[in-house]
C-alpha atoms as a PDB file:
ATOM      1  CA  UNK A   1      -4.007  26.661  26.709  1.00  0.00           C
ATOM      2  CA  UNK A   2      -7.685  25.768  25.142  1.00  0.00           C
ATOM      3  CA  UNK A   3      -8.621  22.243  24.793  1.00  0.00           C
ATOM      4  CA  UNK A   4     -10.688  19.994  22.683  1.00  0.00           C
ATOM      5  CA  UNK A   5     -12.390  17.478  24.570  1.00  0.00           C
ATOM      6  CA  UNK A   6     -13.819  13.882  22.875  1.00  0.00           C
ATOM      7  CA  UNK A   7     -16.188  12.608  25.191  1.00  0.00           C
ATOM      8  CA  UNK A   8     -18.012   9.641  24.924  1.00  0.00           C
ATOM      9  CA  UNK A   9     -21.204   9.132  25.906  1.00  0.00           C
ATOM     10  CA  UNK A  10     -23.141   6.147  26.820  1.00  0.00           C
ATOM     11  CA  UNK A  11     -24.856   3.806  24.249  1.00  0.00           C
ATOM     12  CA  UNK A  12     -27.584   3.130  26.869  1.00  0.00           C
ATOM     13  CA  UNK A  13     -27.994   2.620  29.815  1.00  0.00           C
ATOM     14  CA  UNK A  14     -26.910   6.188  31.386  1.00  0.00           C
ATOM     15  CA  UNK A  15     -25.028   5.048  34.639  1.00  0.00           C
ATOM     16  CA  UNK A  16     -21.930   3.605  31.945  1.00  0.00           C
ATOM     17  CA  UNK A  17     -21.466   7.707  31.832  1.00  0.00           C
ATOM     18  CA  UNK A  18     -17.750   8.386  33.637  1.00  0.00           C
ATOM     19  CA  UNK A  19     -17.258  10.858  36.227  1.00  0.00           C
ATOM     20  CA  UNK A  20     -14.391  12.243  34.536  1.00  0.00           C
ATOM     21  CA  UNK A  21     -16.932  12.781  31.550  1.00  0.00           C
ATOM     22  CA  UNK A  22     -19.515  14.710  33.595  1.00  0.00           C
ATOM     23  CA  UNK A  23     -16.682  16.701  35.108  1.00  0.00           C
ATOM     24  CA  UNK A  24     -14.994  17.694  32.127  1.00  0.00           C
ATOM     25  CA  UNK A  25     -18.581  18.269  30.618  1.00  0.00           C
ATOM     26  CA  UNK A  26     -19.653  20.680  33.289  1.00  0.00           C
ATOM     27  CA  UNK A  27     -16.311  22.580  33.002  1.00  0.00           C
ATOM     28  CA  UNK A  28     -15.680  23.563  29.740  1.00  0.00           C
ATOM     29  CA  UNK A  29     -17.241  26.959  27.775  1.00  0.00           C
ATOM     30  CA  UNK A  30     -19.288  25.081  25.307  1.00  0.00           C
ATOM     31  CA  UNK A  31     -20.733  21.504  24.334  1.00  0.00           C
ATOM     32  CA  UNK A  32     -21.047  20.685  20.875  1.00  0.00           C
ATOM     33  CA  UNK A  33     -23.515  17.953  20.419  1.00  0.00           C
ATOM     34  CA  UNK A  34     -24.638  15.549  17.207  1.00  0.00           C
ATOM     35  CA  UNK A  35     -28.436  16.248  18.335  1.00  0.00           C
ATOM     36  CA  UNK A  36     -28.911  18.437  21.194  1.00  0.00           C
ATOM     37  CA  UNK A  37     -32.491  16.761  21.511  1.00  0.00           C
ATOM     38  CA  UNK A  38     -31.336  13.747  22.265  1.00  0.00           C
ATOM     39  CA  UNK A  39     -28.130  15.193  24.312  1.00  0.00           C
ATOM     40  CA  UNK A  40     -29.995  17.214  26.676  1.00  0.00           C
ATOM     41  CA  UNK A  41     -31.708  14.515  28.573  1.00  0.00           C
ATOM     42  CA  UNK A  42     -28.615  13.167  29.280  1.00  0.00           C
ATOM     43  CA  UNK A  43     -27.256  16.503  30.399  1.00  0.00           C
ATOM     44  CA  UNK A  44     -30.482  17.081  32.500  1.00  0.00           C
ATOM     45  CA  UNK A  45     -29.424  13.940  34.315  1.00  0.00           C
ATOM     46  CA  UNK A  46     -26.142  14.648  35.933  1.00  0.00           C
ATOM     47  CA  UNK A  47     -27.139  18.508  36.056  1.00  0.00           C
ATOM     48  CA  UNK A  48     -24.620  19.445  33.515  1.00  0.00           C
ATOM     49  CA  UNK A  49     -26.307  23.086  32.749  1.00  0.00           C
ATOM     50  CA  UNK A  50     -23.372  23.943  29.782  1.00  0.00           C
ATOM     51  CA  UNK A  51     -24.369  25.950  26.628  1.00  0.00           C
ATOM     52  CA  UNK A  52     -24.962  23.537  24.050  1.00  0.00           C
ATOM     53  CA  UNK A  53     -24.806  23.938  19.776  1.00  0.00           C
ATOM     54  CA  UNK A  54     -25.396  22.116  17.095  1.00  0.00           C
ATOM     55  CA  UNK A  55     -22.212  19.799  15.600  1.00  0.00           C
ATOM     56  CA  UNK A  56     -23.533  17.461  13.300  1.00  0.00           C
ATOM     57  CA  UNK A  57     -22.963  15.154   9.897  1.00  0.00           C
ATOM     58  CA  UNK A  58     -24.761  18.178   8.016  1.00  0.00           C
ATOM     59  CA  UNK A  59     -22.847  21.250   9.168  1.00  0.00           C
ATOM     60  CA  UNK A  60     -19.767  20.506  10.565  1.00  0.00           C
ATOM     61  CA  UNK A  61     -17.951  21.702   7.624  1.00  0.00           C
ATOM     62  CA  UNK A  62     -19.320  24.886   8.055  1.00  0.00           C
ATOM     63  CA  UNK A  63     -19.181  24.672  11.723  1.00  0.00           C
ATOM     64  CA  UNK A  64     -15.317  23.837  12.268  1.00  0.00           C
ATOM     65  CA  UNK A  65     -13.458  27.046  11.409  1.00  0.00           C
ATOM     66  CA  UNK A  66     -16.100  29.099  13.977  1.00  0.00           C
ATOM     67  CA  UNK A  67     -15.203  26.166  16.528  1.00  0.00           C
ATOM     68  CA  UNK A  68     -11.906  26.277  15.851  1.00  0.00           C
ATOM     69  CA  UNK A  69     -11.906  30.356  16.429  1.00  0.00           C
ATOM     70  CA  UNK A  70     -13.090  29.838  19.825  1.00  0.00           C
ATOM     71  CA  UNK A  71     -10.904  27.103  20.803  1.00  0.00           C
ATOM     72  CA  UNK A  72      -8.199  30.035  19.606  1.00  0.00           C
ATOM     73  CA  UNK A  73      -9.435  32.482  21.306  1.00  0.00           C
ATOM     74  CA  UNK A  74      -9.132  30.212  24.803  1.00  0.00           C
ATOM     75  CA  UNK A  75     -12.164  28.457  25.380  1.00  0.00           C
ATOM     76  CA  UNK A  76     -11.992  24.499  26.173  1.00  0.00           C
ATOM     77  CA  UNK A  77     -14.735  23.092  24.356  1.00  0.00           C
ATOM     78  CA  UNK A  78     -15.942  19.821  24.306  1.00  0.00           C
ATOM     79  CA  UNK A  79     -17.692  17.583  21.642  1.00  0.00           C
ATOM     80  CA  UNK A  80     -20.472  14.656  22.165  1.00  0.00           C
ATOM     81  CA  UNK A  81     -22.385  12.395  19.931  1.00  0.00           C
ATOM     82  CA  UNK A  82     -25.891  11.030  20.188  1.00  0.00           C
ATOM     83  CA  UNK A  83     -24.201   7.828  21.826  1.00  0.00           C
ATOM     84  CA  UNK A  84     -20.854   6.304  22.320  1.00  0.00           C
ATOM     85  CA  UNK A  85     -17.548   8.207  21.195  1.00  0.00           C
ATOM     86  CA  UNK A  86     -16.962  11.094  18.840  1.00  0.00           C
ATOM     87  CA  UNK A  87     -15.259   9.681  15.010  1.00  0.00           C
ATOM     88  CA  UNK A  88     -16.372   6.369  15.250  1.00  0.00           C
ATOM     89  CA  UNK A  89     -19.137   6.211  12.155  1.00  0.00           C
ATOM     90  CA  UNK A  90     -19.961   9.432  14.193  1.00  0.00           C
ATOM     91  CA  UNK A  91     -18.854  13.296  13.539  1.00  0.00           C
ATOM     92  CA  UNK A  92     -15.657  14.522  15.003  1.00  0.00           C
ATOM     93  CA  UNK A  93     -13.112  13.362  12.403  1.00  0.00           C
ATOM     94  CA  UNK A  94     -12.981  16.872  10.856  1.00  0.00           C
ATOM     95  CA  UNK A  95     -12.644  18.571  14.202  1.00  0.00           C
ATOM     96  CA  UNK A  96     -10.138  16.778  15.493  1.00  0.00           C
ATOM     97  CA  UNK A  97      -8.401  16.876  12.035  1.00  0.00           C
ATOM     98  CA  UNK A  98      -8.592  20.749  12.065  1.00  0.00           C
ATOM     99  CA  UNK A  99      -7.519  20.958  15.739  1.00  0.00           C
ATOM    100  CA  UNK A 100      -4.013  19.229  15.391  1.00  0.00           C
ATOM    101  CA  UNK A 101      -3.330  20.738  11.986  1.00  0.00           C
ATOM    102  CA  UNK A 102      -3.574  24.521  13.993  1.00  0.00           C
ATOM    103  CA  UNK A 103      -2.100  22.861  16.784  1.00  0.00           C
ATOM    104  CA  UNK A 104      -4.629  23.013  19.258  1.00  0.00           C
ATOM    105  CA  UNK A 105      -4.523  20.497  21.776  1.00  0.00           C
ATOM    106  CA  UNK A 106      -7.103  16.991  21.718  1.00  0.00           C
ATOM    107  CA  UNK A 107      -8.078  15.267  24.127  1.00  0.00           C
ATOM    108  CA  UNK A 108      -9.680  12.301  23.922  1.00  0.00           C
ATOM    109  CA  UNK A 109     -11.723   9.933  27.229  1.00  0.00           C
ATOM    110  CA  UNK A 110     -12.341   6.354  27.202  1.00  0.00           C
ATOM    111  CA  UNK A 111     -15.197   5.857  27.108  1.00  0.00           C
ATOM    112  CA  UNK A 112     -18.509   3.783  25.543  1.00  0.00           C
ATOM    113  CA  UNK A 113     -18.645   2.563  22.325  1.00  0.00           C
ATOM    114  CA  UNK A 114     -20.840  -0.111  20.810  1.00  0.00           C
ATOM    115  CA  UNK A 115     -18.439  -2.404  18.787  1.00  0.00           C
ATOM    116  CA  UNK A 116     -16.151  -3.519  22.181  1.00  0.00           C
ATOM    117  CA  UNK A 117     -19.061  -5.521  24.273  1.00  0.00           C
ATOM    118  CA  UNK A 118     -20.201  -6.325  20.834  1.00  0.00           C
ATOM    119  CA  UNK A 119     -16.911  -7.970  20.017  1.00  0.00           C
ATOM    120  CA  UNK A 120     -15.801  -8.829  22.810  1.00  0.00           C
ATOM    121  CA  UNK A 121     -19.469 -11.049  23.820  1.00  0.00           C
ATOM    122  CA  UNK A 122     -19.734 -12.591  20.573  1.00  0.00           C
ATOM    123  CA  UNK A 123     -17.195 -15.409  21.180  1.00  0.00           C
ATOM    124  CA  UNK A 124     -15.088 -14.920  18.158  1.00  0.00           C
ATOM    125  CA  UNK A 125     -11.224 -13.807  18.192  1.00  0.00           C
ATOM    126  CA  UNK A 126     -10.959 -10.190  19.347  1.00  0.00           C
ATOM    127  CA  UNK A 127      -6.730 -10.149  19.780  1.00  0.00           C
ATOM    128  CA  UNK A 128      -7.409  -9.176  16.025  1.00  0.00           C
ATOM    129  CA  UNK A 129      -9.978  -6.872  14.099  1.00  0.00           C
ATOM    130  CA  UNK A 130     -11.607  -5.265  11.370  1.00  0.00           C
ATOM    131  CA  UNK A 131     -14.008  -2.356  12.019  1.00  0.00           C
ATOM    132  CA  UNK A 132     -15.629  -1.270   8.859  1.00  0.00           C
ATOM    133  CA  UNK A 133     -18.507   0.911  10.376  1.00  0.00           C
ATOM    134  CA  UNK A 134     -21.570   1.385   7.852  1.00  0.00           C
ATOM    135  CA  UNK A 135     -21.294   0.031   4.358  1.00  0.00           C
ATOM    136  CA  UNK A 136     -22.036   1.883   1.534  1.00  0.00           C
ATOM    137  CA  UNK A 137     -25.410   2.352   0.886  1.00  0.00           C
ATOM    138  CA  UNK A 138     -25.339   1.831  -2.513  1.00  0.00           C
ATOM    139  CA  UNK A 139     -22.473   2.199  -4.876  1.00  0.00           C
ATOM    140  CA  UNK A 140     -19.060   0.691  -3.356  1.00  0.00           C
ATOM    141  CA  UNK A 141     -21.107  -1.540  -1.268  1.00  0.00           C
ATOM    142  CA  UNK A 142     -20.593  -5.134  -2.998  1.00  0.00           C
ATOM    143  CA  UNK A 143     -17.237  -4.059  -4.073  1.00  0.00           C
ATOM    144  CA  UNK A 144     -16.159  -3.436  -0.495  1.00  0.00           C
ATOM    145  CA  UNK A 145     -17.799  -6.717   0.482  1.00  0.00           C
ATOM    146  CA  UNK A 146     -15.532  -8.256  -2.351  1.00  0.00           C
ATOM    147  CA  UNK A 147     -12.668  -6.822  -0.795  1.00  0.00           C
ATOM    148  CA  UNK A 148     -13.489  -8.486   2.648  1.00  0.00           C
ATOM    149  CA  UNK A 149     -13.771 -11.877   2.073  1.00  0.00           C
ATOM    150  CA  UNK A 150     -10.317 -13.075   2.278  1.00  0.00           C
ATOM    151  CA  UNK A 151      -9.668 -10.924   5.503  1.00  0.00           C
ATOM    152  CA  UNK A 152      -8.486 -13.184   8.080  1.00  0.00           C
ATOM    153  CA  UNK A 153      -9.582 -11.034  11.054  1.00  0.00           C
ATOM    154  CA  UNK A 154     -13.096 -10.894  12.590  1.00  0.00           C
ATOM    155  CA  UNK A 155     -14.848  -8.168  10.856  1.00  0.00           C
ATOM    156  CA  UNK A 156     -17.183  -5.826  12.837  1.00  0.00           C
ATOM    157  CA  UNK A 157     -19.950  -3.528  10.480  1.00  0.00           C
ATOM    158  CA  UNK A 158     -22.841  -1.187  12.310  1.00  0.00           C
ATOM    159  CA  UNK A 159     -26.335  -1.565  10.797  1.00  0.00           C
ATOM    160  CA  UNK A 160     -29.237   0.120  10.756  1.00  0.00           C
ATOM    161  CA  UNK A 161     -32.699  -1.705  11.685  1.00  0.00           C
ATOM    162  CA  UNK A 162     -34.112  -1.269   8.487  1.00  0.00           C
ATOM    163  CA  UNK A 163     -31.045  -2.765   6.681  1.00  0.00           C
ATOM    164  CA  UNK A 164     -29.936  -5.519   8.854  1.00  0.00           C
ATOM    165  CA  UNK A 165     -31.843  -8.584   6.854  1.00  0.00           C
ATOM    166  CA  UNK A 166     -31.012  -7.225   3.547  1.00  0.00           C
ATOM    167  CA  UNK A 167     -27.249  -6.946   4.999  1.00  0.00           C
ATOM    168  CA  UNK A 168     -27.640 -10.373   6.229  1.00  0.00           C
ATOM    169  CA  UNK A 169     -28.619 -11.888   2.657  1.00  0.00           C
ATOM    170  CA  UNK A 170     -25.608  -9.522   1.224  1.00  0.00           C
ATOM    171  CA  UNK A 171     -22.794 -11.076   3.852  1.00  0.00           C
ATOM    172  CA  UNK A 172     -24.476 -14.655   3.282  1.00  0.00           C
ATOM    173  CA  UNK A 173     -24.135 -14.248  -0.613  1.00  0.00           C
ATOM    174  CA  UNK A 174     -20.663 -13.138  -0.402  1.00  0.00           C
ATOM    175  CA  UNK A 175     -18.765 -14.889   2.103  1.00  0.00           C
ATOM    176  CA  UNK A 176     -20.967 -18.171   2.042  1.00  0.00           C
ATOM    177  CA  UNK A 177     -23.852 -19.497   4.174  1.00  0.00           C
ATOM    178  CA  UNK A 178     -21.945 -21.282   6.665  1.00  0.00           C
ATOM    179  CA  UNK A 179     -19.831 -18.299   8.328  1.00  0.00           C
ATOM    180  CA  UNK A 180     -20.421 -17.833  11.154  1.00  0.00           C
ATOM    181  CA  UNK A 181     -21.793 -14.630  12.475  1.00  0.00           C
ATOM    182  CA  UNK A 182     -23.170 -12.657  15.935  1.00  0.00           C
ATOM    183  CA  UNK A 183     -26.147  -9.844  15.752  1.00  0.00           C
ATOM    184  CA  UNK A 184     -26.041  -7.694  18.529  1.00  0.00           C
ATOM    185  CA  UNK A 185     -28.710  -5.218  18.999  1.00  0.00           C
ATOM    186  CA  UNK A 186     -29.522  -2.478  22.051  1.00  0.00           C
ATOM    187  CA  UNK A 187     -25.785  -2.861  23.406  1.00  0.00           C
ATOM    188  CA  UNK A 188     -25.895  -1.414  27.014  1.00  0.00           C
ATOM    189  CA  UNK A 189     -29.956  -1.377  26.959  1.00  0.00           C
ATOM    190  CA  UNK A 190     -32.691  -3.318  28.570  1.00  0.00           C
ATOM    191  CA  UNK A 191     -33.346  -5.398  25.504  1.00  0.00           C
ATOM    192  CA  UNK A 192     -29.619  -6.000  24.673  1.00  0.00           C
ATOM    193  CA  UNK A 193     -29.395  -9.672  22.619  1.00  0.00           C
ATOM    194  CA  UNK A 194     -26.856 -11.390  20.509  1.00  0.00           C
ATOM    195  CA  UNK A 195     -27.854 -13.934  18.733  1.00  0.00           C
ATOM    196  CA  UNK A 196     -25.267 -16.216  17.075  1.00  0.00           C
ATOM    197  CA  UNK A 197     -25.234 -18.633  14.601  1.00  0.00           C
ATOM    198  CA  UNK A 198     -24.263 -19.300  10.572  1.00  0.00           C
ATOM    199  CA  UNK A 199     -25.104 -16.613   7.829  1.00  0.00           C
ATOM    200  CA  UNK A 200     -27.545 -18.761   6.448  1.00  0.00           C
ATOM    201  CA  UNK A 201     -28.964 -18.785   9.816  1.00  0.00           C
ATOM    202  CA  UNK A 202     -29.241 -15.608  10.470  1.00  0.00           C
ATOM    203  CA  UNK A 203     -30.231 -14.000   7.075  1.00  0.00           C
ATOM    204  CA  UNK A 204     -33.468 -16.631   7.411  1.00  0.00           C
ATOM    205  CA  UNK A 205     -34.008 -15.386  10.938  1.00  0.00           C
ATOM    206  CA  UNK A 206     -33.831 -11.553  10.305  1.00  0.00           C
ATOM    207  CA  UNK A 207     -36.196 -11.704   6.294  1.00  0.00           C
ATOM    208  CA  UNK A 208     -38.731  -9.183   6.193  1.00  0.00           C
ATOM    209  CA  UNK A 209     -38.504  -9.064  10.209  1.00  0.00           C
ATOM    210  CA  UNK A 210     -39.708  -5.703  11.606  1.00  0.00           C
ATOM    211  CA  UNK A 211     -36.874  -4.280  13.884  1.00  0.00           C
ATOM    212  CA  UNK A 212     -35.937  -1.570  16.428  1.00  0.00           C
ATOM    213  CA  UNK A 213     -32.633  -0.516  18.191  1.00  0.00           C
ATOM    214  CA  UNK A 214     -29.200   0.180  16.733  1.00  0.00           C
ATOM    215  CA  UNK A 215     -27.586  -3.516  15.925  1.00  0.00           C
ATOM    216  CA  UNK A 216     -23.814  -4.323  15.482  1.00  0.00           C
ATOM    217  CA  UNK A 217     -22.928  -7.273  12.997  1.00  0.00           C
ATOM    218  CA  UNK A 218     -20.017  -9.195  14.233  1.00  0.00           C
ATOM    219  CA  UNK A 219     -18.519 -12.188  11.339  1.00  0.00           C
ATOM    220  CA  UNK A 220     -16.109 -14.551  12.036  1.00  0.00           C
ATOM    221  CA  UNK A 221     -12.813 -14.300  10.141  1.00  0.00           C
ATOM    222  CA  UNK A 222     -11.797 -16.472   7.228  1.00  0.00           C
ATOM    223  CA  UNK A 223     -11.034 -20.136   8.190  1.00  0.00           C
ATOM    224  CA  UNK A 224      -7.488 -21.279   7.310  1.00  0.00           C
ATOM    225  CA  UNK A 225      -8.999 -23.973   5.752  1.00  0.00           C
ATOM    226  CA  UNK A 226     -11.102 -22.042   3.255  1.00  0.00           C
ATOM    227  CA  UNK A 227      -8.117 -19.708   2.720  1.00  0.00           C
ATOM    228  CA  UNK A 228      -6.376 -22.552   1.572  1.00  0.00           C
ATOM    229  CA  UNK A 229      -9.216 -24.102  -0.606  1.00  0.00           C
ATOM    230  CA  UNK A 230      -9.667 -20.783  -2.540  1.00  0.00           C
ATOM    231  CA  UNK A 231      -6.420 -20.509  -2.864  1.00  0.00           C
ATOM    232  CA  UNK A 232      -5.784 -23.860  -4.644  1.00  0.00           C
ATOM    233  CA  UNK A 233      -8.878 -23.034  -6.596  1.00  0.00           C
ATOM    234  CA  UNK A 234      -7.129 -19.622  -7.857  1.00  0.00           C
ATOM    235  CA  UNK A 235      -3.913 -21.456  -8.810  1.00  0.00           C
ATOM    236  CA  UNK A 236      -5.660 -24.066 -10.911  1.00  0.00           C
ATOM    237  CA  UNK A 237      -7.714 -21.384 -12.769  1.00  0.00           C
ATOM    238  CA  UNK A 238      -4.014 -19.834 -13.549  1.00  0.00           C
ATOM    239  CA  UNK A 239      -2.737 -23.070 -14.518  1.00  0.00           C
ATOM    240  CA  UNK A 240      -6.017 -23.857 -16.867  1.00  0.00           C
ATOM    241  CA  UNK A 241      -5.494 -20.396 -18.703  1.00  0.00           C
END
């Protein structure tokens, strides 16, 4: 029976690649990749000579049912992102999604992905999480942050380079200056950094800076004691009214 693969790839540095990924990579009919630009590289490396198309934010709605015809007609087919693993704040949702419902079979490897050493090397509780990806750009955005700030789980959002100050100002203004907060940028590469400290901190830090690399934003769950602050707050605004 045909098979959908999920295969992460690595979010830098190119030996975190898996040798079950670069054998399941050279075996199947067809990769589908985010960018094949950026895939083949990659692909060049470990000598993985596989017929590659295009699978990307833009098309994959028209792409699916012809993928999905394949995968039918009994080729395993496997599906990569730029970096790190398929339907996280990356395409393959849809896929996937479309795969089970015809009941193709899904498979997806461990693999890279940038939030983990993120979370995991910024010191705050990781037994418990939030991943929200990429905020809204624009409409939804402040509401969502809203949402968030009684959330008593560290809270993980991805971040562009050209956002990550404004996002800092954004998180500082809604949750307070003094949460804390780790911003990890280049996970995996040469110039990996996290740099830790309050909200206030960091928003000051990042203004109008001029940045490069992907960054992940790692903030510190709620403190019980704030919980309970706000909370007390909330009841005496009932009681006043």
């Amino acid at each position: 029976m045909s098979k959908l693969y999920l295969v992460p790839t690595p979010v830098g540095n190119l030996e975190d690649m898996t040798f079950r990924a670069i054998r399941v990579l050279k075996s199947v009919s067809l990769i589908l990749a985010e960018d094949t630009r950026t895939s083949l590289p990659l692909l060049s490396h470990y000598e993985i000579k596989t017929p590659l198309m295009s699978h990307h934010l833009f098309n994959e709605h028209q792409s699916v049912t012809s993928v999905v015809a394949r995968l039918k007609s009994g080729e395993d087919i496997a599906l990569i992102t730029d970096a790190g693993t398929p339907g996280i704040s990356d395409p393959g949702f849809l896929l996937t999604r479309e795969c089970v419902k015809e009941g193709i079979d899904v498979e997806c490897l461990p693999g890279a992905t940038a939030f983990v050493p993120a979370l995991v090397d910024s010191g705050f509780p990781c037994d418990k999480f939030c991943f929200e990806g990429f905020l809204p750009h624009k409409k939804g955005r402040q509401s969502r942050l809203e949402e968030l700030k009684e959330e008593n789980r560290t809270i993980i959002f991805y971040e562009s380079p050209f956002r990550v100050g404004k996002t800092l100002e954004q998180l500082r203004d809604t949750f307070g200056g003094e949460r804390k907060v780790c911003v990890s940028r280049e996970i995996s590469k040469k110039f990996e950094e996290h740099v830790r400290g309050t909200l206030e901190e960091m928003a000051s830090q990042y203004k109008d800076k001029q940045l490069k690399g992907e960054f992940v934003i790692i903030l510190s769950a709620v403190e019980k004691e704030e919980r309970k602050v706000k909370g007390n707050k909330f009841k005496q605004e009932e009681t006043e009214e």
